[in-house]
Structure formats: structure tokens, C-alpha cells
Protein backbone atom coordinates (compact mmCIF):
# COMPACT_ATOMS: atom_id res chain seq x y z
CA UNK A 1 -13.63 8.04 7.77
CA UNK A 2 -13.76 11.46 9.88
CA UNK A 3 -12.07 14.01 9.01
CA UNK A 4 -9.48 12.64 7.39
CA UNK A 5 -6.92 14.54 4.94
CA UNK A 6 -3.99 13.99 3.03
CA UNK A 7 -2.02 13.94 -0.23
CA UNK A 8 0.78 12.52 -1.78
CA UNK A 9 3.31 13.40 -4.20
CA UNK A 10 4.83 11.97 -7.18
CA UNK A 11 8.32 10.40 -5.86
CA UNK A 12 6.67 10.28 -2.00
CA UNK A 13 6.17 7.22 -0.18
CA UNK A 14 3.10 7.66 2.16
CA UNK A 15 2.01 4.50 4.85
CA UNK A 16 -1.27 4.31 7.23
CA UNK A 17 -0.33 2.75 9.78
CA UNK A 18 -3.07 1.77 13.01
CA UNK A 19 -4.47 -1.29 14.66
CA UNK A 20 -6.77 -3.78 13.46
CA UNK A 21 -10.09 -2.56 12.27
CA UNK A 22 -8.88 1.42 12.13
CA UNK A 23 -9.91 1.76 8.64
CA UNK A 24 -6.53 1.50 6.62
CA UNK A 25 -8.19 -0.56 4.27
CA UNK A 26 -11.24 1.35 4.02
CA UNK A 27 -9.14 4.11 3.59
CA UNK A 28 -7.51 2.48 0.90
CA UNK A 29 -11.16 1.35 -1.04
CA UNK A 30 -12.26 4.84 -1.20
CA UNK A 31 -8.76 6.47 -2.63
CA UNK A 32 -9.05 3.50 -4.97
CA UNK A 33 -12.77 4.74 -5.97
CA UNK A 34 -14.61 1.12 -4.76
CA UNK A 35 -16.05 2.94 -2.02
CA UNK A 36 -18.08 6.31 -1.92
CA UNK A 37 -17.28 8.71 0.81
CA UNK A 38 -20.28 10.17 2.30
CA UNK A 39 -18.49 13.42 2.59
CA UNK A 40 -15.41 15.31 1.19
CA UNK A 41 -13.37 14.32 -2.26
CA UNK A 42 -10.83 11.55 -3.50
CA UNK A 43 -8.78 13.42 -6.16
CA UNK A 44 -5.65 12.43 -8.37
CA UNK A 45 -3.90 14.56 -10.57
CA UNK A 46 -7.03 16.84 -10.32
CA UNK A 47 -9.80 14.38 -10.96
CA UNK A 48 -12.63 12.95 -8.76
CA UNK A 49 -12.17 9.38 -8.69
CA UNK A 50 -15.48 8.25 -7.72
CA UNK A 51 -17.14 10.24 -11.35
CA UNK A 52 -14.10 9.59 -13.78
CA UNK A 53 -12.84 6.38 -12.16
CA UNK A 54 -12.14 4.56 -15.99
CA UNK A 55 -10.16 7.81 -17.18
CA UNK A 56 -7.49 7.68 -14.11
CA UNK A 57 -7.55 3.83 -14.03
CA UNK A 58 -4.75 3.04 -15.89
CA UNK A 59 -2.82 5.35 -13.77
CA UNK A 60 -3.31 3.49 -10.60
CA UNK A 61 -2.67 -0.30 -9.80
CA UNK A 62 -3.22 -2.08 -6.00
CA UNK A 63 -2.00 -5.45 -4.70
CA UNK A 64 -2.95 -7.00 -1.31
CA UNK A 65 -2.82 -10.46 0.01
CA UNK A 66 -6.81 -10.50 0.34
CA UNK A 67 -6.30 -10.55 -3.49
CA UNK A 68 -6.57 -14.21 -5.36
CA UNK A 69 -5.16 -14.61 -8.72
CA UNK A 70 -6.47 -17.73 -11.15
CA UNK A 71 -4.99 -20.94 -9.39
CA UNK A 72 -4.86 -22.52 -12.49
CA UNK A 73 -2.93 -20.30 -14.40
CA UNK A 74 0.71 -20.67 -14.51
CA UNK A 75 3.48 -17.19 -12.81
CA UNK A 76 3.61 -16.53 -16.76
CA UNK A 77 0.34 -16.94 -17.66
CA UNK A 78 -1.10 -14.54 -14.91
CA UNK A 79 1.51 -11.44 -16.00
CA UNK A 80 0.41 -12.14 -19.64
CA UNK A 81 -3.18 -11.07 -19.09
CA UNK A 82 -2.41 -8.36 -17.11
CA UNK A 83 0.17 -7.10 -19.53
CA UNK A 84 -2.38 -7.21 -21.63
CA UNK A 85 -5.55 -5.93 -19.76
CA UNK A 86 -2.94 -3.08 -19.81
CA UNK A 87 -2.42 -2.83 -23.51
CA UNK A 88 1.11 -2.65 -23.10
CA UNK A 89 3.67 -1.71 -25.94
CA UNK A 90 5.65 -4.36 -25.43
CA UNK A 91 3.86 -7.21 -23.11
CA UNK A 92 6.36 -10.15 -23.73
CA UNK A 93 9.66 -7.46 -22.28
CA UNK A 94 7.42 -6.16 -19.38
CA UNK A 95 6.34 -9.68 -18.12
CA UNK A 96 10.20 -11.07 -18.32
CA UNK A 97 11.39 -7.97 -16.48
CA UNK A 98 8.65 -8.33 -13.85
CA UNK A 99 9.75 -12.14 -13.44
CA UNK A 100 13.61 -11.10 -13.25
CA UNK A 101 12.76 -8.01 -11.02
CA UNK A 102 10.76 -9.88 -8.07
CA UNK A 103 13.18 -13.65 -8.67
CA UNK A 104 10.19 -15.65 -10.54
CA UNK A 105 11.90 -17.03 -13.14
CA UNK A 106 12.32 -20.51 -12.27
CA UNK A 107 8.75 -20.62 -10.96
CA UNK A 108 7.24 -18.57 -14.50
CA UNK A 109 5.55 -22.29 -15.38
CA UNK A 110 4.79 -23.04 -12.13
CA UNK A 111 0.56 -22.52 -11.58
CA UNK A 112 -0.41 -20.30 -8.79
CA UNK A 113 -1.95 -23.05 -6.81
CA UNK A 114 0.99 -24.31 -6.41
CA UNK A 115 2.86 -21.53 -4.92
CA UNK A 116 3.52 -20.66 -0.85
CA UNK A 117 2.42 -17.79 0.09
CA UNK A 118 5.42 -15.47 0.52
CA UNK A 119 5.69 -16.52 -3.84
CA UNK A 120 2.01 -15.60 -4.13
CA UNK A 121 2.73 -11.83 -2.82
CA UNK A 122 5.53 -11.21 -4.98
CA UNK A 123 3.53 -12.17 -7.80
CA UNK A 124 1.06 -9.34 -6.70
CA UNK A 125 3.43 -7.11 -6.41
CA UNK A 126 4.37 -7.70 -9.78
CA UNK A 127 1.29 -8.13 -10.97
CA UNK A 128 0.57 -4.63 -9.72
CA UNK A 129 3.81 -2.82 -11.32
CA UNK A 130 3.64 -4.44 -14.85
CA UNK A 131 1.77 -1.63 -15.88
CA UNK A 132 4.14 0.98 -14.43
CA UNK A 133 1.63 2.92 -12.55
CA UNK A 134 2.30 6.45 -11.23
CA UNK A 135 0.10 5.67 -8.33
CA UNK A 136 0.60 2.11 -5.88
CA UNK A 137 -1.74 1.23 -3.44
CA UNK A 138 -0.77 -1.94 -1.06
CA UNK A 139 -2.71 -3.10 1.19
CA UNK A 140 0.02 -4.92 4.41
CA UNK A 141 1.85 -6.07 1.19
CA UNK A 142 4.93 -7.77 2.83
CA UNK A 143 2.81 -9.06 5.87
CA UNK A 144 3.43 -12.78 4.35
CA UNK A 145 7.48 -12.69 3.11
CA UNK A 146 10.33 -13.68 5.55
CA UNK A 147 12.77 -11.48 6.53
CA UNK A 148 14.94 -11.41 3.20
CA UNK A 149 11.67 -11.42 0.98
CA UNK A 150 10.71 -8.74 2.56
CA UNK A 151 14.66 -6.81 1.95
CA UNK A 152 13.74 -7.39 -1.82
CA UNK A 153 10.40 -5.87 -2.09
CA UNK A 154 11.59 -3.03 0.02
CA UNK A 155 14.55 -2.14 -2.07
CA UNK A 156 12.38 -3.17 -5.53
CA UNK A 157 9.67 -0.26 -4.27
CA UNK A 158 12.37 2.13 -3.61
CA UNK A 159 14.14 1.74 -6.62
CA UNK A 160 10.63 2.20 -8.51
CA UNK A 161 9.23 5.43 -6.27
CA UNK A 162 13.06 7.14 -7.12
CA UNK A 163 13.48 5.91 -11.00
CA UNK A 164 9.40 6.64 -11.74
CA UNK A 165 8.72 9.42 -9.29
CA UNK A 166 5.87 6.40 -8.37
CA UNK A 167 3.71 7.87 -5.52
CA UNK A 168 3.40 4.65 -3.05
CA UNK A 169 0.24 4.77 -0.28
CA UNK A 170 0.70 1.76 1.57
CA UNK A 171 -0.46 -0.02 4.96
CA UNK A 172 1.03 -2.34 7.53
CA UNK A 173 1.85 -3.10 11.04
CA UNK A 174 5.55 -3.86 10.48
CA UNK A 175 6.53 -0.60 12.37
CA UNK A 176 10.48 -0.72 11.22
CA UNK A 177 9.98 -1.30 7.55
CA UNK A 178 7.38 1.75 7.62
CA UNK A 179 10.25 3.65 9.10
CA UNK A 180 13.02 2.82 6.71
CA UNK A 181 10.48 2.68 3.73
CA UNK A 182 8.56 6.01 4.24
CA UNK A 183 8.88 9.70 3.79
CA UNK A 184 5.53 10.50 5.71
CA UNK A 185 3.37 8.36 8.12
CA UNK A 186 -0.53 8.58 9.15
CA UNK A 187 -1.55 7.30 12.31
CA UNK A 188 -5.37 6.56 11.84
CA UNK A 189 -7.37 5.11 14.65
CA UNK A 190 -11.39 4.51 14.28
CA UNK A 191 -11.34 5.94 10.67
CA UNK A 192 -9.73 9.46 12.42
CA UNK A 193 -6.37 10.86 12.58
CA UNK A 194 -4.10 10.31 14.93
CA UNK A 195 -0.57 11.57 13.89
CA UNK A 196 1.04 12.70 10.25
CA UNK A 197 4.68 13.40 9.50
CA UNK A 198 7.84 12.43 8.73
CA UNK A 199 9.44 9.91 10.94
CA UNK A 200 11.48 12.42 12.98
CA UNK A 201 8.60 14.79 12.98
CA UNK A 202 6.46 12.15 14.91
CA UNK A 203 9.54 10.84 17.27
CA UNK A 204 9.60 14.22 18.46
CA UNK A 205 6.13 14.84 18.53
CA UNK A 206 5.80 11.68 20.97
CA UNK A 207 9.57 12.08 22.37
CA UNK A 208 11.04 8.74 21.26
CA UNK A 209 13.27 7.53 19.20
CA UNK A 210 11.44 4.33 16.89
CA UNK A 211 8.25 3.84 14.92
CA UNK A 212 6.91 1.06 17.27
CA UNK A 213 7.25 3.38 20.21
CA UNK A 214 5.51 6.11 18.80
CA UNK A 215 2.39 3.56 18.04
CA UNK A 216 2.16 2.57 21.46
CA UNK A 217 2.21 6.08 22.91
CA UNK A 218 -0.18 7.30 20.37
CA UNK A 219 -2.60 4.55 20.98
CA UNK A 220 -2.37 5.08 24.69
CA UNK A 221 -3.09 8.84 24.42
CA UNK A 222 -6.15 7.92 21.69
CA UNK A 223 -7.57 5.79 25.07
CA UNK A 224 -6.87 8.40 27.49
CA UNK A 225 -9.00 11.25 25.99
CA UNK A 226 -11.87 8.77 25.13
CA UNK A 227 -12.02 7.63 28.74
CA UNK A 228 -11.98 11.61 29.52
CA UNK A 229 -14.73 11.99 26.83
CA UNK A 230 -17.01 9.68 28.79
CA UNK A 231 -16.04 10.22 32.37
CA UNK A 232 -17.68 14.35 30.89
CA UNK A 233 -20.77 12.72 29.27
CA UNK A 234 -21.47 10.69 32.67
């Protein structure tokens, strides 16, 4: 990373968005604390995540689809131990809620192995909010669900960020759910920023009028003043 900078509030819904090998998942590692920055600070709620990682921990949850869960174990099984690796209050309410919340019920004896992949990501994503954490990181975590699926888990985060005040950082490439699911957007590129903003902030500040536009003309301008950068140094 170079440079980069940002926060996020309670309630706030914050994406990275960038092309393939940008750093959104590096990004990602070091706000998690699995990766050291070798300059500047990760904080939330005030503390350095890379020294007091175990005392914020329960705080914070992630999912991605680079994630396995056990294969052997069955939808059930897997939100069991998690509920309680959590220590929840009440393990046996928050696992049935989880299964009603992202429509596992008829699979909750079915084993993970068994599963397609668009049923393996909603598992994550429950997975990841059985423990009701104030922070979500999600790494492209509808990149897998059809059209519909991906409705659900839209409308499901949404309903969390506003109910919880959960503070959602989140990556992907799927330009129009970024701009009906955010309230800012950071356009990275080569571990540096691009672009941050609302949605309207950036569609003025690259005069257009959609998401996937605004990539494109962001990207182009990123290649433009590196081919400037050179044509100096030659």
C-alpha cells in the first residue's frame, strides 16, 4: 500500500473497488491485522490492530470465497462451532436465525461438500454475522450468487449495517451492486488511491452518470499519467 487512507463509520458501508491485482485484498489482510504495514497505522475504535489484535477480535468477523469451511461437516454443524468459538449467549437461537436469515434451512443437514457454490457463500456470510460483529470485512463476497442470490445478500447486509449501525468494508468488481450497496467508494489501483467518495461525488468528479463508467475513466487517466511519468524519465 502507498499512501493510502481511510475510515469508516459505524452504520457506513465502505467498498474498494479496482482491477485484478490492485491490492483490495491486501488491503483487506492488513485492516484485518494478518498483514503488517511497513508504514502508517490500522486502528478500530482507537486500537492498533496489529499489537492488540485478540482484544478487538471479537469485534470484527470476514468472509470471502478464498475461505473453505470443513467439507465434512454438515450447514448446522459449521454455525455450531462458530457460535461457539464466539461464546455466544444463546448459540442454538443465533444459528437458527442465521439459517432462516440467508434460506438454509432445508440444506442445515446437508455437509458442505455437498453444496454449489452460490450455497457455500451464503454460508460464509452467515458464518461471518453469527457473531454480530460491529465491523464486516468481505472479500468479492457475492462474486459466486446469481442474480436473485445476490438481491438477498444485498438487502440481508443492508438491513444489518441500518438495524446494528454494522460498519461494512467490502470489495468487488460488480460495479452496480457497489453503487446501490455503498455510501462511499475507493478506487485503489497498484496499492494507491485513485478516487474516494460518495457515488455522486465520483460521477461528477469523472462527469458520468454510473459506477462502471467512472472505473473505466479512472483507469484510463491512472495509464495516462504513468505513460507521462516515463515519457519525463526517458
Amino acid at each position: 500500500m502507498d499512501g493510502i487512507s481511510l475510515e469508516v463509520s459505524k452504520g457506513e458501508v465502505l467498498s474498494i473497488v479496482g482491477p485484478n491485482g490492485a491490492g483490495k485484498s491486501t488491503l483487506l489482510q492488513m485492516l484485518l491485522g494478518l498483514l503488517t504495514p511497513d508504514e502508517g497505522t490500522v486502528r478500530i475504535f482507537g486500537v492498533d490492530i496489529v499489537r492488540h489484535r485478540r482484544k478487538i477480535a471479537h469485534l470484527v468477523n470476514y468472509a470471502s470465497t478464498d475461505l473453505s469451511l470443513p467439507y465434512s461437516l454438515s450447514v448446522r454443524e459449521n454455525l455450531e462451532v462458530f457460535a461457539l468459538v464466539y461464546n455466544l449467549a444463546a448459540p442454538a437461537q443465533a444459528v437458527q436465525d442465521m439459517l432462516v436469515r440467508f434460506s438454509l434451512q432445508s440444506l442445515a443437514q446437508t455437509k458442505v461438500g455437498r453444496l454449489s457454490t452460490g450455497q457455500i457463500a451464503r454460508l460464509s456470510l452467515a458464518k461471518a454475522l453469527i457473531s454480530r460483529p460491529e465491523i464486516l470485512f468481505l472479500d468479492e463476497p457475492t462474486a459466486t450468487l446469481d442474480p436473485e442470490a445476490s438481491a438477498e445478500v444485498r438487502s440481508v447486509l443492508r438491513e444489518q449495517v441500518e438495524s446494528d449501525r454494522l460498519a461494512l468494508v467490502y470489495t468487488s468488481h460488480n460495479m452496480r451492486e457497489v453503487e446501490r450497496l455503498s455510501d462511499r467508494i475507493l478506487l485503489i489501483e497498484s496499492g494507491k488511491t485513485v478516487a474516494c467518495g460518495s457515488g455522486e461525488e465520483l460521477f461528477r468528479q469523472f462527469d458520468c452518470d454510473n459506477l462502471e463508467e467512472v472505473f473505466l475513466r479512472s483507469m484510463a487517466r491512472v495509464r495516462e499519467s504513468r505513460k507521462m511519468e516515463e515519457s519525463v524519465r526517458e
